[in-house]
Each structure stands twice: as C-alpha cells, then as structure tokens.
N, C-alpha and C. Protein backbone atom coordinates (compact mmCIF):
# COMPACT_ATOMS: atom_id res chain seq x y z
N UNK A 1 51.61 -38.93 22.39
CA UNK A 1 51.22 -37.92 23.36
C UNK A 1 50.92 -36.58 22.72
N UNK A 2 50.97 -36.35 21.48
CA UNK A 2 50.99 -35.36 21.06
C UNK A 2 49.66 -35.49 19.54
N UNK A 3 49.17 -36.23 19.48
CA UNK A 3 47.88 -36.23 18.85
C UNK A 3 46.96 -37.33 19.58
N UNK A 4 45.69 -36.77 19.75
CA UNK A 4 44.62 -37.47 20.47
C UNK A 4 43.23 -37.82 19.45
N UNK A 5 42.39 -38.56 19.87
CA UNK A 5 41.08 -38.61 19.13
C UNK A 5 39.84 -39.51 19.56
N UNK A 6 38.93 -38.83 19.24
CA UNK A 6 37.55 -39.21 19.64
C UNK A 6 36.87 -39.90 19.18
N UNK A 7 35.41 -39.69 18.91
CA UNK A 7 34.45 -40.13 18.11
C UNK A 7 34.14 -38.64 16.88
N UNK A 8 34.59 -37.11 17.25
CA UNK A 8 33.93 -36.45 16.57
C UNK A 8 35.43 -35.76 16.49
N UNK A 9 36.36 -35.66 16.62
CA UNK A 9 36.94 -34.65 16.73
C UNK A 9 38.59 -35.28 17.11
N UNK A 10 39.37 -34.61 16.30
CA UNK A 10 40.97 -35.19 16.46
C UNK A 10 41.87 -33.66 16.71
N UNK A 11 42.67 -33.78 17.53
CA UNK A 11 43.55 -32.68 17.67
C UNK A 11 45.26 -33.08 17.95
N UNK A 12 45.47 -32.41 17.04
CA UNK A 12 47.21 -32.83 17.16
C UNK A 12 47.94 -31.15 17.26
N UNK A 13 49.06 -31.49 17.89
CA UNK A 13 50.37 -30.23 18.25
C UNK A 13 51.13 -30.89 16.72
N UNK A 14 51.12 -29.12 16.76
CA UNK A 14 51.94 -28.88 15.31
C UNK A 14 52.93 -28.91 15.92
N UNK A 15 54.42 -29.62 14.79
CA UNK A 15 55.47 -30.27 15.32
C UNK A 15 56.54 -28.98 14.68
N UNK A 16 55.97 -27.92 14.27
CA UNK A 16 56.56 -26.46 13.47
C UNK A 16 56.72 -25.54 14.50
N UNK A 17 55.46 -25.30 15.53
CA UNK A 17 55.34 -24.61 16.53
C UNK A 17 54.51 -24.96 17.49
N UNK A 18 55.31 -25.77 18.77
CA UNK A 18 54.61 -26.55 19.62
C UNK A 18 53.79 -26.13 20.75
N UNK A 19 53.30 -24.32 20.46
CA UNK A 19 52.23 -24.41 21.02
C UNK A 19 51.17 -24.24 20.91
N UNK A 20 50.84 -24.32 19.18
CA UNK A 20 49.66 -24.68 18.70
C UNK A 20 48.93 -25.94 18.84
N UNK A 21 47.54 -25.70 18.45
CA UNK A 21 47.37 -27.75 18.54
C UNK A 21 46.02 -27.11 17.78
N UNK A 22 45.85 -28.58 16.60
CA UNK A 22 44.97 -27.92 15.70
C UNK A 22 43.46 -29.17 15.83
N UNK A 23 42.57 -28.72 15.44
CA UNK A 23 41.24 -28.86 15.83
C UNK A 23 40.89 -29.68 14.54
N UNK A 24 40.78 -30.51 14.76
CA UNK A 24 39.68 -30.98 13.31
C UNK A 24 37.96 -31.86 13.64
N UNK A 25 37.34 -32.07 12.82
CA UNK A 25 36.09 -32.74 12.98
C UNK A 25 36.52 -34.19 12.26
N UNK A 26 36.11 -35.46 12.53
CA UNK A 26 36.45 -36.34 12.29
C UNK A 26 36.20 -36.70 10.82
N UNK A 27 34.93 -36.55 10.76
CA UNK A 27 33.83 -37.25 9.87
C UNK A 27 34.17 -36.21 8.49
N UNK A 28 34.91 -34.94 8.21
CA UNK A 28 34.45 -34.17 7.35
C UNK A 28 36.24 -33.92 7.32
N UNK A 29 36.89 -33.59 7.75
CA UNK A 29 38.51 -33.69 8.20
C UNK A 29 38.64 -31.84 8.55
N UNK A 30 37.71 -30.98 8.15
CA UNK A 30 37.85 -29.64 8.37
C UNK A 30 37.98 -29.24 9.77
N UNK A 31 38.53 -27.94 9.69
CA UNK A 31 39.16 -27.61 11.01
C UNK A 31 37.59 -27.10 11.74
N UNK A 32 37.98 -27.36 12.79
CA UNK A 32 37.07 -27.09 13.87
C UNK A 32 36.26 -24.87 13.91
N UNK A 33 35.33 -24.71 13.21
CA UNK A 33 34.99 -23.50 14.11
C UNK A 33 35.38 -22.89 12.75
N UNK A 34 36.03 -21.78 12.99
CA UNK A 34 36.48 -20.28 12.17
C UNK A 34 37.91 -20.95 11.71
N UNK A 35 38.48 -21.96 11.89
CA UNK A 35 39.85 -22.54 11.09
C UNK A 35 41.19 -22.03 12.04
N UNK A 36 40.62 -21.71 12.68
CA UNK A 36 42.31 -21.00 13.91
C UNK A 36 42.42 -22.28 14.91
N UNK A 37 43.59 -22.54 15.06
CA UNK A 37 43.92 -23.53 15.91
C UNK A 37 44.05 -22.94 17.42
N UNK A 38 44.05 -23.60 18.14
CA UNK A 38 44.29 -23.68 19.82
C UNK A 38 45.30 -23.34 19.98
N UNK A 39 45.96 -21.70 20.77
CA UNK A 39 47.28 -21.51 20.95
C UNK A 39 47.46 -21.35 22.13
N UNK A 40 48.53 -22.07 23.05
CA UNK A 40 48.92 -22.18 24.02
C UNK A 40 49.59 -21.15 24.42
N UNK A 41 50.20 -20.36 25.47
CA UNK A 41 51.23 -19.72 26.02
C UNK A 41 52.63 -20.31 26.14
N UNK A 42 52.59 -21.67 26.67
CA UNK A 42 53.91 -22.01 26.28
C UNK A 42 53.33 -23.30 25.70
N UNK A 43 54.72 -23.95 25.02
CA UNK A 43 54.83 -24.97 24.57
C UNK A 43 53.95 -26.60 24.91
N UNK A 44 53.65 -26.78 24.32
CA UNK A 44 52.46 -28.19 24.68
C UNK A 44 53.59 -29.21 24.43
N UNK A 45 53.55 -30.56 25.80
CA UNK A 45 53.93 -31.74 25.55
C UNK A 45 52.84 -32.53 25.64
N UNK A 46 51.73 -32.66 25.80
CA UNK A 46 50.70 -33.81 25.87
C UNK A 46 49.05 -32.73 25.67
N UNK A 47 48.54 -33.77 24.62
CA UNK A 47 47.12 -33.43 24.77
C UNK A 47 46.37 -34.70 24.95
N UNK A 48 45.45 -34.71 25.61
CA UNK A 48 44.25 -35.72 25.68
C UNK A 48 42.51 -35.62 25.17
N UNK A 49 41.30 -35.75 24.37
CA UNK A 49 40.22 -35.27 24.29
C UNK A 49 39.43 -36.20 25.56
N UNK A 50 38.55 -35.30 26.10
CA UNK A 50 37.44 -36.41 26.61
C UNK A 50 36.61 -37.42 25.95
N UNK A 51 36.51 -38.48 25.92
CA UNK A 51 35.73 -39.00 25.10
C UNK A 51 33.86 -39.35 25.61
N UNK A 52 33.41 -39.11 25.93
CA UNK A 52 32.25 -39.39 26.10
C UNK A 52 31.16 -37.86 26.15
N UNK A 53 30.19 -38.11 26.24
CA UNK A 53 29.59 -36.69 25.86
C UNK A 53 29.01 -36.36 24.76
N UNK A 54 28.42 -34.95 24.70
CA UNK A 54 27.95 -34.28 23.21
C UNK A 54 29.28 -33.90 22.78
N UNK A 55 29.09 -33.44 21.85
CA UNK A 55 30.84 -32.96 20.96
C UNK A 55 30.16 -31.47 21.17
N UNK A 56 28.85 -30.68 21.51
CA UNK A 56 29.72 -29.56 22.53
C UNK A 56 30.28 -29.32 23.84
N UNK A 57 30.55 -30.31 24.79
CA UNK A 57 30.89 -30.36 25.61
C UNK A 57 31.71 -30.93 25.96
N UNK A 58 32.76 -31.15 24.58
CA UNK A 58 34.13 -31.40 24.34
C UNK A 58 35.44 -30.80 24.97
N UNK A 59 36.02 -31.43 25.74
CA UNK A 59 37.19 -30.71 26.46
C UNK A 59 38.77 -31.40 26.11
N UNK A 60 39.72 -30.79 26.27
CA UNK A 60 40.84 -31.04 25.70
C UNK A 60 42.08 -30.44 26.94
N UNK A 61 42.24 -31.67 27.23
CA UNK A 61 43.25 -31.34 28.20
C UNK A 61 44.84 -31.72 27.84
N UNK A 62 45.28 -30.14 28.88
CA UNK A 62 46.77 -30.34 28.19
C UNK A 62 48.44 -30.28 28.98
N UNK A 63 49.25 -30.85 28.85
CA UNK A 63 50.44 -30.52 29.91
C UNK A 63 51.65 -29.35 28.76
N UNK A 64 51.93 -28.42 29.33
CA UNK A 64 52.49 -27.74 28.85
C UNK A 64 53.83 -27.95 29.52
N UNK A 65 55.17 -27.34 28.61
CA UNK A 65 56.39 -27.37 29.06
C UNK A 65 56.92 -27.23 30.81
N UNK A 66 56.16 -26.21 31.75
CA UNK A 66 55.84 -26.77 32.94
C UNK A 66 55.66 -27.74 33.45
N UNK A 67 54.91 -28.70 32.98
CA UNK A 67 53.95 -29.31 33.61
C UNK A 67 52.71 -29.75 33.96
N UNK A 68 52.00 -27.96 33.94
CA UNK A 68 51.43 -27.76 34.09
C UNK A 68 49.86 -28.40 33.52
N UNK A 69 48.64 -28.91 34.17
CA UNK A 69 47.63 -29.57 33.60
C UNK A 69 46.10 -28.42 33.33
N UNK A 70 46.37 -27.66 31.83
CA UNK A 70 45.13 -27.24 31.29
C UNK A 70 43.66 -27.84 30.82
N UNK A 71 42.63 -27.13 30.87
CA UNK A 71 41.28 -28.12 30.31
C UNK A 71 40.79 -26.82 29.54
N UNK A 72 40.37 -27.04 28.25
CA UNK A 72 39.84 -26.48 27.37
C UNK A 72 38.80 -26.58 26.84
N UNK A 73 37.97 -25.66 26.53
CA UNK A 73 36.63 -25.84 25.74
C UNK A 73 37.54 -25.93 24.04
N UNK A 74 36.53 -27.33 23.47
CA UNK A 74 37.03 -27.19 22.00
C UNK A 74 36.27 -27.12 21.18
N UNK A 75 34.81 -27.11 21.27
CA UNK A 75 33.96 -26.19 20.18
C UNK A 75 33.44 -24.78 20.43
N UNK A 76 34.57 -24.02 21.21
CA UNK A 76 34.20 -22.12 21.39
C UNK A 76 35.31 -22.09 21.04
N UNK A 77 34.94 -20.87 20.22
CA UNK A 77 36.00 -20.09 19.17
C UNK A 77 36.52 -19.00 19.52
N UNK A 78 38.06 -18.49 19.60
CA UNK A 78 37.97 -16.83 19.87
C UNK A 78 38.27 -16.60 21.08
N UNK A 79 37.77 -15.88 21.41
CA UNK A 79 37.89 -14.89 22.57
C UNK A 79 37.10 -15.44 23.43
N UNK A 80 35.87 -16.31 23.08
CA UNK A 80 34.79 -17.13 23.90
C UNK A 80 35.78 -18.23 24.70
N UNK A 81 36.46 -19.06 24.21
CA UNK A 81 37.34 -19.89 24.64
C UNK A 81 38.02 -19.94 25.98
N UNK A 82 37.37 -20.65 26.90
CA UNK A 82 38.32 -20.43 28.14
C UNK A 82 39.37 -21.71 28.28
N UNK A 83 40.35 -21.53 28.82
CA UNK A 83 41.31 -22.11 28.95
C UNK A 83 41.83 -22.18 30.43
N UNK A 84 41.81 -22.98 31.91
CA UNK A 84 41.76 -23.42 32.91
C UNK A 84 42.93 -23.95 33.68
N UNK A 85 43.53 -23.92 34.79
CA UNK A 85 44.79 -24.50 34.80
C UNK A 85 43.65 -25.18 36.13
N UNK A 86 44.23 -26.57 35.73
CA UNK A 86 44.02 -27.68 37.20
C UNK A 86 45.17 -27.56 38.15
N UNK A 87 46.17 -28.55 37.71
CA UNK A 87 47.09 -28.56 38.82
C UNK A 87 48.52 -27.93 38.06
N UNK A 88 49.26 -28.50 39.07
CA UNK A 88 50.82 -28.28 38.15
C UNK A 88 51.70 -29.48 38.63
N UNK A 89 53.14 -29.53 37.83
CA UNK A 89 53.65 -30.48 38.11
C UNK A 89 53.14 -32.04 37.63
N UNK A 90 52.43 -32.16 36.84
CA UNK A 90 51.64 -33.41 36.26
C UNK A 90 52.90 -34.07 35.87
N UNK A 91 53.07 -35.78 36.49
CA UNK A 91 53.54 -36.38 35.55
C UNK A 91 53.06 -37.36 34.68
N UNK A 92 51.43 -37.44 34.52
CA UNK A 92 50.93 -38.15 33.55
C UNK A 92 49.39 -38.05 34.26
N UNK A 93 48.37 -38.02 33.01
CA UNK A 93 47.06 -37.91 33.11
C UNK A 93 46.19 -39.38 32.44
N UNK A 94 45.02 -38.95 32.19
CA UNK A 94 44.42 -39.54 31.63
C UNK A 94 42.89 -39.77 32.06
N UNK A 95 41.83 -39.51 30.76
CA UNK A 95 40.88 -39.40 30.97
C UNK A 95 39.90 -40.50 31.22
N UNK A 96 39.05 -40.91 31.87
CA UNK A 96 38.16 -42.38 31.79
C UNK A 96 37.24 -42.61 30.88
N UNK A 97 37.47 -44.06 30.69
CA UNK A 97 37.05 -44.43 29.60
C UNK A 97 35.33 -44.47 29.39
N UNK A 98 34.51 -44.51 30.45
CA UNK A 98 33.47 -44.24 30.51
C UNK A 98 32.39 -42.97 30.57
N UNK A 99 33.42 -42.09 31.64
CA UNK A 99 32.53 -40.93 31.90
C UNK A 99 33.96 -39.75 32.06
N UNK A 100 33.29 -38.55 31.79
CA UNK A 100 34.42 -37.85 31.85
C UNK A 100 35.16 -37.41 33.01
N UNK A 101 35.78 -38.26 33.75
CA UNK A 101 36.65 -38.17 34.79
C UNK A 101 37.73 -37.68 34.38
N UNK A 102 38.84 -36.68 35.28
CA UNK A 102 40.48 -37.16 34.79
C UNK A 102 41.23 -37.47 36.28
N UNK A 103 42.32 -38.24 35.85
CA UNK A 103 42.95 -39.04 36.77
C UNK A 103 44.42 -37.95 36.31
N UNK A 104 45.01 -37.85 37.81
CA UNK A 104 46.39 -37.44 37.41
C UNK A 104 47.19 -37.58 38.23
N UNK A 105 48.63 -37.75 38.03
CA UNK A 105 49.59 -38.15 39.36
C UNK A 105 50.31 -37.03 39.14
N UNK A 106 50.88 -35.77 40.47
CA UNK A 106 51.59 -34.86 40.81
C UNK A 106 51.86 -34.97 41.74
N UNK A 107 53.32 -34.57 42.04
CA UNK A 107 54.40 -34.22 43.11
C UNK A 107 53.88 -35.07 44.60
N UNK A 108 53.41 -36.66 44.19
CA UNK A 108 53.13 -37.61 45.22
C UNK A 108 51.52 -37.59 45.83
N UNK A 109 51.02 -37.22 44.78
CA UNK A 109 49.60 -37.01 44.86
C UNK A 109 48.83 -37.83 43.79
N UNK A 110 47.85 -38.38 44.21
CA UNK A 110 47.26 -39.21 43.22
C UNK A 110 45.54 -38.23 43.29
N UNK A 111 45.33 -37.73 41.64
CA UNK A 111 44.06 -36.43 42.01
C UNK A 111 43.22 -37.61 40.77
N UNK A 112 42.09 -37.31 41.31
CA UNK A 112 40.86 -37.80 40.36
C UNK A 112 39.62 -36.91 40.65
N UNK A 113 39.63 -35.91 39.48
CA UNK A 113 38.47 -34.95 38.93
C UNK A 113 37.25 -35.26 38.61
N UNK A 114 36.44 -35.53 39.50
CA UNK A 114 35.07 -36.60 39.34
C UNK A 114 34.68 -35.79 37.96
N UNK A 115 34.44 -34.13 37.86
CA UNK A 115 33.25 -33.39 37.16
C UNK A 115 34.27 -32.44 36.54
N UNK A 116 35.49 -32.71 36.42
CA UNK A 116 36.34 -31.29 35.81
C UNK A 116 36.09 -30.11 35.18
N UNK A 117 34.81 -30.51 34.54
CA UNK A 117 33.32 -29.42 33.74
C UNK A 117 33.23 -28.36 34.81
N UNK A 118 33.34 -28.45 35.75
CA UNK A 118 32.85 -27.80 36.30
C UNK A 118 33.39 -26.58 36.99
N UNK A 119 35.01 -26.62 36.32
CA UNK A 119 35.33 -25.35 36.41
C UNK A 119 34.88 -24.05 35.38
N UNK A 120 34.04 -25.16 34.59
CA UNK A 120 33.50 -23.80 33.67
C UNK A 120 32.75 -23.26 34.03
N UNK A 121 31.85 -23.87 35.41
CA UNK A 121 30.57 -23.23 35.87
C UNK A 121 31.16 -22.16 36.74
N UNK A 122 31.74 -22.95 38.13
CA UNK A 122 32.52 -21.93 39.02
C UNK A 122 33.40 -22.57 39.47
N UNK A 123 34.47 -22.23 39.86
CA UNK A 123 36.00 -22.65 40.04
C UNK A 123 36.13 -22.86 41.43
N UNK A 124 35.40 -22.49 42.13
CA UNK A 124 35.00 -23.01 43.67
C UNK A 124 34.19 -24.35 43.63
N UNK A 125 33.96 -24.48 43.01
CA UNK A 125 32.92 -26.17 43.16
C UNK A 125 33.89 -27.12 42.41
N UNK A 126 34.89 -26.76 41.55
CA UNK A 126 35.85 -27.73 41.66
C UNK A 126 36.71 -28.67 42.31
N UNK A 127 37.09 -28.14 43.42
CA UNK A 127 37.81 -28.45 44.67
C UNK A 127 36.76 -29.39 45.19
N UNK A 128 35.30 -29.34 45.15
CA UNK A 128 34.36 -30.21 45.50
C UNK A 128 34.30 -31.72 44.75
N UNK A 129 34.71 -31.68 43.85
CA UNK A 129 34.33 -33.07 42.64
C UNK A 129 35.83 -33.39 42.45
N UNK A 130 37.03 -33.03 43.55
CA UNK A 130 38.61 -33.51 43.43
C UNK A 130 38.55 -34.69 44.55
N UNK A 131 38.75 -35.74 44.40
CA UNK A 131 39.67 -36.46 44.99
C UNK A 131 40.94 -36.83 45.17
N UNK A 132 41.55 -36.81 46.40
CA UNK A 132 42.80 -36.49 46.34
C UNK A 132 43.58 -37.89 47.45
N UNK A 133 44.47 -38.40 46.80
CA UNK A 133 45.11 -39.34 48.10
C UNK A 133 46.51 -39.76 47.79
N UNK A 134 47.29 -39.85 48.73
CA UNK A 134 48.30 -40.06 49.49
C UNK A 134 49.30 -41.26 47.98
N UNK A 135 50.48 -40.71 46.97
CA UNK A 135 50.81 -41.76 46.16
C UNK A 135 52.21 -42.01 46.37
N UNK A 136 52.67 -41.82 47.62
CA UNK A 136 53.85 -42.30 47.88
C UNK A 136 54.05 -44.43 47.85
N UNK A 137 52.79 -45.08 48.00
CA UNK A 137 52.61 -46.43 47.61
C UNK A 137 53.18 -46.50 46.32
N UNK A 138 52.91 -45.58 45.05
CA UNK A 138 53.19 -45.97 43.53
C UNK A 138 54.76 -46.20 43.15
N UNK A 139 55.50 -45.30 44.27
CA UNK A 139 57.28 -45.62 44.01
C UNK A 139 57.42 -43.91 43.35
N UNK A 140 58.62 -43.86 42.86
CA UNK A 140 59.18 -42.09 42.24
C UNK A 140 58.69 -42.38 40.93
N UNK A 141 58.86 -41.66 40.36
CA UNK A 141 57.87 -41.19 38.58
C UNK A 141 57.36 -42.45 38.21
N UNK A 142 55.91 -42.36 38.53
CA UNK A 142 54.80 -43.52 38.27
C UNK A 142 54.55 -42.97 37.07
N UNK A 143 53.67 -43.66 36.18
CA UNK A 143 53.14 -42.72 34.90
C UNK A 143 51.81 -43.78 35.18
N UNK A 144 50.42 -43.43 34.39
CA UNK A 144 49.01 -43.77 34.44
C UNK A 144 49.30 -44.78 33.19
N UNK A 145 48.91 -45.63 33.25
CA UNK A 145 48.73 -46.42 31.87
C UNK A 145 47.00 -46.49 31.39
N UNK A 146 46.47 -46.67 32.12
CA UNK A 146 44.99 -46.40 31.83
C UNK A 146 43.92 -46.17 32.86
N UNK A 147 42.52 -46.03 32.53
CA UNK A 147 42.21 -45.52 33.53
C UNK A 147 40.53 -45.78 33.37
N UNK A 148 40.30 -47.23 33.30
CA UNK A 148 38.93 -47.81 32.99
C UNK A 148 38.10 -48.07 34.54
N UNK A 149 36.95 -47.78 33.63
CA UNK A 149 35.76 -47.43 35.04
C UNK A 149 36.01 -46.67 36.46
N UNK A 150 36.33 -47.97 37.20
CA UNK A 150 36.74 -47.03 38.42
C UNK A 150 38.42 -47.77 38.80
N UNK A 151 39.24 -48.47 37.84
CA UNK A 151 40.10 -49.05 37.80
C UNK A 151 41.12 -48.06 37.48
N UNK A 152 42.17 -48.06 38.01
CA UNK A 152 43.56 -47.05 37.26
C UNK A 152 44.71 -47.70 37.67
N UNK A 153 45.31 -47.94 36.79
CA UNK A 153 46.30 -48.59 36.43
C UNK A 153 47.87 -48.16 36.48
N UNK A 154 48.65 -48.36 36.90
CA UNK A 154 49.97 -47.70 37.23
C UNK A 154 51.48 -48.64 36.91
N UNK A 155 51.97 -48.23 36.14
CA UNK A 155 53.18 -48.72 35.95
C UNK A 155 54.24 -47.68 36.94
N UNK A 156 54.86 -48.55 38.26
CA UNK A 156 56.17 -48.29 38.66
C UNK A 156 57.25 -47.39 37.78
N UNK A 157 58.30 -46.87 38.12
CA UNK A 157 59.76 -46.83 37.33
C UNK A 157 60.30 -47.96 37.43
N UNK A 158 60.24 -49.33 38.22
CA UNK A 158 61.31 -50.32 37.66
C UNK A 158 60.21 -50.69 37.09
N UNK A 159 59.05 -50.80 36.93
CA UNK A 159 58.51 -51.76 35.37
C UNK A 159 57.29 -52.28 36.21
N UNK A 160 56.75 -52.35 37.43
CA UNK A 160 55.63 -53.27 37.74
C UNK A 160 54.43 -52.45 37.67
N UNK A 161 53.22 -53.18 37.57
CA UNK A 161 52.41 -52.49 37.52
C UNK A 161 51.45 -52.52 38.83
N UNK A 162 50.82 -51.33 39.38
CA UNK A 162 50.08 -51.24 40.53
C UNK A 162 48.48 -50.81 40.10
N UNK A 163 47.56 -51.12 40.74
CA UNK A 163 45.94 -51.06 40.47
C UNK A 163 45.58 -50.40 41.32
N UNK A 164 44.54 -49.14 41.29
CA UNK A 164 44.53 -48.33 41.92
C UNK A 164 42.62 -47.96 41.91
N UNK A 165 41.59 -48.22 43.01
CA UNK A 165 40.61 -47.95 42.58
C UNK A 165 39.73 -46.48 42.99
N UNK A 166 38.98 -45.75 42.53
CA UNK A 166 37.97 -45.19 43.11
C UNK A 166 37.07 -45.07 43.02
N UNK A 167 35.75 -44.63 43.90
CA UNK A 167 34.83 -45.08 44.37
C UNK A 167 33.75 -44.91 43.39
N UNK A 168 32.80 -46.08 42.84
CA UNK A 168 32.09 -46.05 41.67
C UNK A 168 31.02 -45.62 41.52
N UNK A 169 30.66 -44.57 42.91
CA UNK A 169 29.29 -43.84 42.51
C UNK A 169 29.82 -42.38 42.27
N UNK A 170 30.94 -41.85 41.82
CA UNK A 170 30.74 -40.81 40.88
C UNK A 170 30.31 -40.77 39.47
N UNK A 171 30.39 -42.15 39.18
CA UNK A 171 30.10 -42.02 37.55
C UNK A 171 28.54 -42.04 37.69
C-alpha cells in the first residue's frame, strides 16, 4: 500500500518520513521533474497511480493518516501542483483497470468517480461524474480487492467475497 506503479512512472512513501512520496520515471529510474518529492501535510498510508492515459495526465491518489482520499497531478512541479481532497473517511480505494475511474468505500457508502480529472477543470462538475450507492449490503469494514471494467470486487470482514457492478457506459 505504500509503493504503486505504472507503465511510466513508480512512486513510493519514504518509510524515514511518511509524508513524502517520491516520484520516479520507470524507464530511466530518475526522479520525476526538478527531483523534489510529493509532500503531504500529514502522514500518507496508501498511494495508488492511475494507470491508463498519457503520463501527463498522470494522477496519484492518496489516503492520509485521516483517512482522508487525495488526487494529485504527478508530472507538475512546484507550486503548479494541485493537490484535491475527494472524500474522507476512506476505507479502501482503487483505481480501474481500464479507464481512469476510482472506486471507494466510506462511512457505508460505496462512491465511483466516473472522470475524477475533472476536479482539475472545476470542482463543481465533479459531483456530476460521482456515483454514489447505498453499502450497508457489503457488512462493517469491507475493503475493495479489485476493480476490473465495470466489475468491483469486495471482500467482507468475515472473509467472503461480494461483486459489485456499475454501469458500463461511463467508460
């Protein structure tokens, strides 16, 4: 949960000071940009990369000691860099394996982010590309095990697993 990777690009939380998380390019192993890593406000427990896309339109999502679920631009450097809070309370994410969706389960909510991009445009049209439904079916602390096409996958707390779909013309 604490190092992720792509096709272009790998990022892992430094295990020295956990609310850095450092940037690299795959193919060349150098750090991403100007060489400064990604610093969080508080402490990072989970990062994820999107995988599909150009590698500038690379995003990096993250749960911090809160909870809390961030999305990041990861080829802007600096001060350019915006950094986004989705929800809070996340107890497990995960991005789709096809198109850049994210799936997340909070405080009995099951959310799936058709276009999550799109809080970079405007943060009002986000709420537009959220799907949101009812996860008291999954049982108390579900976690995502995966999250292919329009399939999402759910492991229970006693151990079973539940299948969960949505609707396949967002991709």
């Amino acid at each position: 949960q604490t190092v992720t990777m792509c096709d272009d690009t790998i990022a892992i939380r430094d295990k020295a000071d956990e609310k850095v998380v450092h940037l690299f390019e795959t193919m060349s192993g150098k750090p991403l940009g100007d060489g400064k890593p990604f610093v969080h406000r508080m402490e990072v427990m989970e990062v994820a990369l999107d995988m599909n896309g150009p590698s500038g339109e690379r995003r990096l999502a993250i749960i911090d000691r809160n909870r809390d679920l961030y999305l990041t631009q990861v080829r802007v450097y600096g001060a350019d860099r915006k950094t986004v809070k989705l929800a809070t309370m996340i107890n497990s994410f995960k991005w789709n394996d096809e198109t850049n969706m994210l799936a997340a389960l909070t405080d009995g909510k099951f959310l799936v982010w058709y276009y999550p991009n799109a809080v970079f445009v405007d943060r009002s049209l986000l709420q537009m590309t959220l799907h949101e439904r009812d996860a008291s079916d999954f049982g108390k602390n579900p976690t995502l095990l995966s999250f292919l096409g329009k399939h999402v996958s759910i492991r229970r707390s006693e151990g079973s697993l539940i299948s969960a779909n949505i609707s396949p013309h967002p991709a």
